[in-house]
Protein backbone atom coordinates (compact mmCIF):
# COMPACT_ATOMS: atom_id res chain seq x y z
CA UNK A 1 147.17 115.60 151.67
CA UNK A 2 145.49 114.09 154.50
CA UNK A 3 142.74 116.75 154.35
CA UNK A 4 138.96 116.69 153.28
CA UNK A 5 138.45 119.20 150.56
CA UNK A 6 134.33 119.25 150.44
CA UNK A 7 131.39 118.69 152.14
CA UNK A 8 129.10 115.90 151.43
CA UNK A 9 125.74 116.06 149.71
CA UNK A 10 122.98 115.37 151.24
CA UNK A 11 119.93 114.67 148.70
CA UNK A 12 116.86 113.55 149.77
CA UNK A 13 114.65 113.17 147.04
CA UNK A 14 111.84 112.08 148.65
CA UNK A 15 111.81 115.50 150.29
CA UNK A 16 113.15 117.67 147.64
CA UNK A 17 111.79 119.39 144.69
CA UNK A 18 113.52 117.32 141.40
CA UNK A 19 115.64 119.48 138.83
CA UNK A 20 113.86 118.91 135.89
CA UNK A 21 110.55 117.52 135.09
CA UNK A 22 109.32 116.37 131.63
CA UNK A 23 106.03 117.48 130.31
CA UNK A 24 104.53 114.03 130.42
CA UNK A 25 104.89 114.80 134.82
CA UNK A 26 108.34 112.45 134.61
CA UNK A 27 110.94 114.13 137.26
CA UNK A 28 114.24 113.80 137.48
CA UNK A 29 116.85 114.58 140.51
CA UNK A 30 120.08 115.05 139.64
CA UNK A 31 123.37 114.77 141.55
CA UNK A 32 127.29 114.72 140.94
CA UNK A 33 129.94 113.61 142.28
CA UNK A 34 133.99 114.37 140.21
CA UNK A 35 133.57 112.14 138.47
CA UNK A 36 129.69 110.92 137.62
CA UNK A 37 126.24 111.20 137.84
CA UNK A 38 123.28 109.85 139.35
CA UNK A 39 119.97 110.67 137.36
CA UNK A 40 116.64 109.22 139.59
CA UNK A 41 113.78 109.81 137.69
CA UNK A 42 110.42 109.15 139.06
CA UNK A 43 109.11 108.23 135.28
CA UNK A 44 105.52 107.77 133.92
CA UNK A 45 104.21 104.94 132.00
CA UNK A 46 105.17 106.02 127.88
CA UNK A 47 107.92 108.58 129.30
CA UNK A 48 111.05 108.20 126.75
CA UNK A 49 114.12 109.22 128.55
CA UNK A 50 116.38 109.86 125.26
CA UNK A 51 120.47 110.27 125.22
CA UNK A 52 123.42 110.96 122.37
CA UNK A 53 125.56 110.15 125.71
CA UNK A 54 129.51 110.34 125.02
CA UNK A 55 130.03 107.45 126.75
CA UNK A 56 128.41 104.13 128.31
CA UNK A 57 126.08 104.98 131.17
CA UNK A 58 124.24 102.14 133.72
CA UNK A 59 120.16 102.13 134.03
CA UNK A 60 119.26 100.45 137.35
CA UNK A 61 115.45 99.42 137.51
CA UNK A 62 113.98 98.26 140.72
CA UNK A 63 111.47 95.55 140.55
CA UNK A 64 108.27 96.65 138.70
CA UNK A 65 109.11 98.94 136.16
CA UNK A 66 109.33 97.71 133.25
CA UNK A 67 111.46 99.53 129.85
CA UNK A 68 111.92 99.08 126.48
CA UNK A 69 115.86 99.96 125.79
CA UNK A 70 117.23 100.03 121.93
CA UNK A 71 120.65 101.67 120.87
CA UNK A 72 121.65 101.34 117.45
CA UNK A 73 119.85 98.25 116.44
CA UNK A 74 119.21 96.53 119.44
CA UNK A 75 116.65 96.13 121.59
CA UNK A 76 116.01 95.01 125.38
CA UNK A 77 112.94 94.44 126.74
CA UNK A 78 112.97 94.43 130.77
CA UNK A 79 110.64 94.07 133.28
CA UNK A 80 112.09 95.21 135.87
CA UNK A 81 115.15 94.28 138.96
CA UNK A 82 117.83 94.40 136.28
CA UNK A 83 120.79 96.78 135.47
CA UNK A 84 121.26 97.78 131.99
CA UNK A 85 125.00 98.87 130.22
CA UNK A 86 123.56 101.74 127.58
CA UNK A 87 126.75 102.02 125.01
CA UNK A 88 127.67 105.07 123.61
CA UNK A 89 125.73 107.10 121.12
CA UNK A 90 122.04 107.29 120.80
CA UNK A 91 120.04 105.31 122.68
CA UNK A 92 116.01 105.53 123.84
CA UNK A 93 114.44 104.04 127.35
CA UNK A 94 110.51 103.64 127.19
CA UNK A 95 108.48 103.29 130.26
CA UNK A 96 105.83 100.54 129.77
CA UNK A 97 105.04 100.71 133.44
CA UNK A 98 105.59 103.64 135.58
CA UNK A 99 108.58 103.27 138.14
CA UNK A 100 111.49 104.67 139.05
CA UNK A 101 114.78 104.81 136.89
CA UNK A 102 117.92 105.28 138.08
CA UNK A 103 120.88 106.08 135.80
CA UNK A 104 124.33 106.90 136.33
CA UNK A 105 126.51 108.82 133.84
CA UNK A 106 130.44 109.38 133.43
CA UNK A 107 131.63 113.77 133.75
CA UNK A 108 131.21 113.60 130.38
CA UNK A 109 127.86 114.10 130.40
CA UNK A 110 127.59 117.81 130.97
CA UNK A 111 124.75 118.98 130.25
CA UNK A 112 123.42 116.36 133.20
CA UNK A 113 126.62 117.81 135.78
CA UNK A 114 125.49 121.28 135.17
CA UNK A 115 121.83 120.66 136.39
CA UNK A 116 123.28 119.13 138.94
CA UNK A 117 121.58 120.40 142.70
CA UNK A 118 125.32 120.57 143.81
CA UNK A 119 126.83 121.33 140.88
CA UNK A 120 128.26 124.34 142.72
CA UNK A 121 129.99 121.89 144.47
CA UNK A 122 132.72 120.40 141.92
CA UNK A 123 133.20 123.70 140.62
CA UNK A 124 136.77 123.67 141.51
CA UNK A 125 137.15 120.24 139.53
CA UNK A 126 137.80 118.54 142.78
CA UNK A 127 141.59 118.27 142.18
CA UNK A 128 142.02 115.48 145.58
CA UNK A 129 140.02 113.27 143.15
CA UNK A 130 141.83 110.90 140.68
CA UNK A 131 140.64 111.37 137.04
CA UNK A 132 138.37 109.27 134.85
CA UNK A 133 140.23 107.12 132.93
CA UNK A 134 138.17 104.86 130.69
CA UNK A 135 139.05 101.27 130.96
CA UNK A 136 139.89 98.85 127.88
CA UNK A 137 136.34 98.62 125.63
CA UNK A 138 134.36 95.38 126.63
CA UNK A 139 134.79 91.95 125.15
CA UNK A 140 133.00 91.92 121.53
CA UNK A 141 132.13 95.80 121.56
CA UNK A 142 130.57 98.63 122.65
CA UNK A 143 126.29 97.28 123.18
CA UNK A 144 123.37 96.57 125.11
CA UNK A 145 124.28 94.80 127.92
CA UNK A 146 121.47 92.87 130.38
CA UNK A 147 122.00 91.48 133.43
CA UNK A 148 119.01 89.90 135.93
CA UNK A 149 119.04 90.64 139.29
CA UNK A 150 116.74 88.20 140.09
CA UNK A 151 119.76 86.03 139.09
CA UNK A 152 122.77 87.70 140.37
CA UNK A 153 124.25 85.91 143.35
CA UNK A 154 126.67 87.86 145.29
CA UNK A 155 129.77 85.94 145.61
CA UNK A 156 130.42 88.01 148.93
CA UNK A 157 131.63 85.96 151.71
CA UNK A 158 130.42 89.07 154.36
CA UNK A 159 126.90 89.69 155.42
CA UNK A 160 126.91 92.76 153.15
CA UNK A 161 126.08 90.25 149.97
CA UNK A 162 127.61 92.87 147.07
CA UNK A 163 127.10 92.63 143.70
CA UNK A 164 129.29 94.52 141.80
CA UNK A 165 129.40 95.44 138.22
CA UNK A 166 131.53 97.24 136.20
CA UNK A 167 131.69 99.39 132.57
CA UNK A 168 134.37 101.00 130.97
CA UNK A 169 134.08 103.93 133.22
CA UNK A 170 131.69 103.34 135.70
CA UNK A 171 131.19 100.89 139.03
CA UNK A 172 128.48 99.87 140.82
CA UNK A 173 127.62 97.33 144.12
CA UNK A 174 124.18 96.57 144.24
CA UNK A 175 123.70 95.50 147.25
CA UNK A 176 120.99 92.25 148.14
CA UNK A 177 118.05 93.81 149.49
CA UNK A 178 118.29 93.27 153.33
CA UNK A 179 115.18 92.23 155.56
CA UNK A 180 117.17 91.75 158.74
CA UNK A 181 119.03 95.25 159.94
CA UNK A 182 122.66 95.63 160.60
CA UNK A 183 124.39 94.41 163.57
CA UNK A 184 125.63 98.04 165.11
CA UNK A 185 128.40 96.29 166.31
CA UNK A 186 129.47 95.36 163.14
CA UNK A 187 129.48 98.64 160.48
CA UNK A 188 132.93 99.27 158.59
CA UNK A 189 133.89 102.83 159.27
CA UNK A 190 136.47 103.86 156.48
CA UNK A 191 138.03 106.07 153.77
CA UNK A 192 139.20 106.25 150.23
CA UNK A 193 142.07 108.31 149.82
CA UNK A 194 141.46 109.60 146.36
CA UNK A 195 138.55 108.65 144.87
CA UNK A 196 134.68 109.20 146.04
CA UNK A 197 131.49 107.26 146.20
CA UNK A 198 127.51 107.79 146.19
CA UNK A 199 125.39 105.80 148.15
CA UNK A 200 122.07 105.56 146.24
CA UNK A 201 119.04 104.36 148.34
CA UNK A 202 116.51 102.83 146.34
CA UNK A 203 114.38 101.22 149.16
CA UNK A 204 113.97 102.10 153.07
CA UNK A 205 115.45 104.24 155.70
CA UNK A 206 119.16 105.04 156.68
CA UNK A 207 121.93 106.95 159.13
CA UNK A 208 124.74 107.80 157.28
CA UNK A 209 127.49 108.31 159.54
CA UNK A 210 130.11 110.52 158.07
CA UNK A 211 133.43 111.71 160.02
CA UNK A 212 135.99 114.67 158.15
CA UNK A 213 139.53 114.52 158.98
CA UNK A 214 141.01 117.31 160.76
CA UNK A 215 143.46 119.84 159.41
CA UNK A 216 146.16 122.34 160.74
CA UNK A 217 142.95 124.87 159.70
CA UNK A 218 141.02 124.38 163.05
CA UNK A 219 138.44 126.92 161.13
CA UNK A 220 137.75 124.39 158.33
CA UNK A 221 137.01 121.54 160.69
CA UNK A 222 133.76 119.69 160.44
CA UNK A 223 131.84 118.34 162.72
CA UNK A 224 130.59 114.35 162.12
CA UNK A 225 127.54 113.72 160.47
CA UNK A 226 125.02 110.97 161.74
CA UNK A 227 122.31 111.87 158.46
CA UNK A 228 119.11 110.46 159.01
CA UNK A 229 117.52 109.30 155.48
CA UNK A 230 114.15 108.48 156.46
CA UNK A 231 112.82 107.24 153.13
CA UNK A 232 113.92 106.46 149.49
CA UNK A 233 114.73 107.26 147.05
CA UNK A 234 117.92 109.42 148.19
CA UNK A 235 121.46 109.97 147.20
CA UNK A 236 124.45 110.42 149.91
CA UNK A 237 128.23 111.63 147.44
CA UNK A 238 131.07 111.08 150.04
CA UNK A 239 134.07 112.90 149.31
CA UNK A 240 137.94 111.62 149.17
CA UNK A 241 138.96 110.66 152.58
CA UNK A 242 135.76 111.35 155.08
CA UNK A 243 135.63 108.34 157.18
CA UNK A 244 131.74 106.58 156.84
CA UNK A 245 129.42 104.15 157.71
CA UNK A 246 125.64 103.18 156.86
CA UNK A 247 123.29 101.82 158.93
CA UNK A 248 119.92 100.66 157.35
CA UNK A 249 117.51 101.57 160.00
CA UNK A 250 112.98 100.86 160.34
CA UNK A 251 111.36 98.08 159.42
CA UNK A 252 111.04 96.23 155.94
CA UNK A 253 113.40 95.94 153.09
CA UNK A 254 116.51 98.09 152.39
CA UNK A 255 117.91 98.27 149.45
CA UNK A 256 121.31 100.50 148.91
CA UNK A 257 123.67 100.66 145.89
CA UNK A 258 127.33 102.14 145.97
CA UNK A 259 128.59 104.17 142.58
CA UNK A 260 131.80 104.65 142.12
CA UNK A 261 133.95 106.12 138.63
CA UNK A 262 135.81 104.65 137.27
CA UNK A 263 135.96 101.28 138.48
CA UNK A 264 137.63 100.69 141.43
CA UNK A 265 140.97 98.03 141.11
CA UNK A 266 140.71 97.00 144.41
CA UNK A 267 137.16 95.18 143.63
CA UNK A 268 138.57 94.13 140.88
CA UNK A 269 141.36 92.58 141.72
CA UNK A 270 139.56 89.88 143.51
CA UNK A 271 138.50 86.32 141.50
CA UNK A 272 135.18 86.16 140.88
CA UNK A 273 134.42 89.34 142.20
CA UNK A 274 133.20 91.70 139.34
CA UNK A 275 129.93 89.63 138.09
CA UNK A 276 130.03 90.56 134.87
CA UNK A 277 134.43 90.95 134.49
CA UNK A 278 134.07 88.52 131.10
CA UNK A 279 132.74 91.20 129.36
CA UNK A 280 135.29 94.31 130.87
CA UNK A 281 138.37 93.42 130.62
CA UNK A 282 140.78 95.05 133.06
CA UNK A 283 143.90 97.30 132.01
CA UNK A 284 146.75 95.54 130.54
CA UNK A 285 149.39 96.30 133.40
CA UNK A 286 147.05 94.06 136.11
């Protein structure tokens, strides 16, 4: 099928009222995609965000806010610019300084895809979208699993600088904050044919340029999208095969971060790619 089944989402939290708040004043926006979840919580000092979670799930702290993180018995103390590999099970996340959180879950936390804004969305089950299939468990176990930003050097020949990281079920390329904007005569217009992406924003302004492919159905034909994002914290989900670019956009630092689920064997594939591949193996046939 060469056609687009979906709209994107557009979801601007800075702009939009969050889907749950906690009684401490911690809010939380909440958006899907098939196959996973964002979760950006805007979380007060001594907020506990609390999960029996199915599966692994990634916490994503931007400089600043700092966590305590303990699942069965261990324990992580970060202060901030780090991601964070929750395994399965129970695990707690205690704010010790007031930040935002981002987390990103697998489907298979429902109760999270149900309170979805555009859960509405997927609720056709998005059949143009490959399923989740869990990769091999990671070296040594299911556990807590810390990595420094402040130390991860992309190994990105391009401008773009990605750093990607992967889980059993979950990908993400966190992206070097940029100072310097994008040459416009440089962007990377394309596609993926059957699996989708978020863009999270975490710092700074963006266009997201967004272009659906046409079908014998001139009645379901979109128009392109040039979405203007003119603040963070917001989340973009691009569907199966719409053509798109980004543009970072204003002045000061931007800061973007691509989810996909589950990881994507393209990335993969490449040496030295995946910063933290020694402790995910891939599957057995590559």
């Amino acid at each position: 099928m060469s056609e687009a089944m979906r709209a994107a989402t557009h979801a601007r939290h800075y702009a939009e009222p969050p889907q749950a708040t906690d009684a401490d004043g911690t809010r939380h926006w909440i958006t899907r995609a098939a196959n996973f979840i964002t979760v950006v919580s805007r979380a007060e000092e001594g907020a506990v965000l609390a999960r029996n979670n199915p599966d692994e799930y990634m916490l994503l702290l931007p400089p600043g806010t700092e966590v305590t993180v303990e699942a069965g018995t261990e324990r992580i103390e970060s202060q901030g610019n780090s991601l964070i590999i929750v395994p399965p099970g129970q695990s707690r996340v205690t704010v010790r300084r007031a930040g935002m959180v981002a987390r990103v879950f697998s489907k298979r936390a429902e109760d999270l895809a149900a309170k979805a804004v555009n859960a509405a969305t997927y609720a056709d089950g998005a059949p143009e979208v490959a399923d989740l299939k869990p990769w091999p468990d990671p070296a040594g176990g299911f556990r807590l699993r810390h990595y420094d930003l402040g130390k991860a050097e992309s190994p990105d020949p391009s401008p773009l600088k990605m750093r990607v990281f992967r889980s059993t079920n979950l990908m993400v390329n966190i992206f070097m904050p940029w100072q310097k904007r994008r040459d416009e005569t440089k962007l990377s217009p394309h596609s993926h044919d059957d699996f989708e992406q978020i863009s999270l924003s975490m710092e700074g302004a963006f266009v997201h340029h967004l272009r659906y492919p046409w079908s014998p159905d001139k009645t379901r034909w979109r128009e392109d999208e040039h979405a203007r994002y003119e603040q963070s914290p917001s989340v973009l989900v691009i569907p199966a095969r719409v053509l798109h670019t980004t543009q970072d956009i204003g002045d000061g630092t931007t800061w973007l971060v691509d989810v996909f689920g589950p990881p994507r064997m393209d990335f993969s594939s490449r040496e030295g790619f995946v910063l933290n591949a020694a402790d995910y193996p891939m599957p057995a046939a590559h």
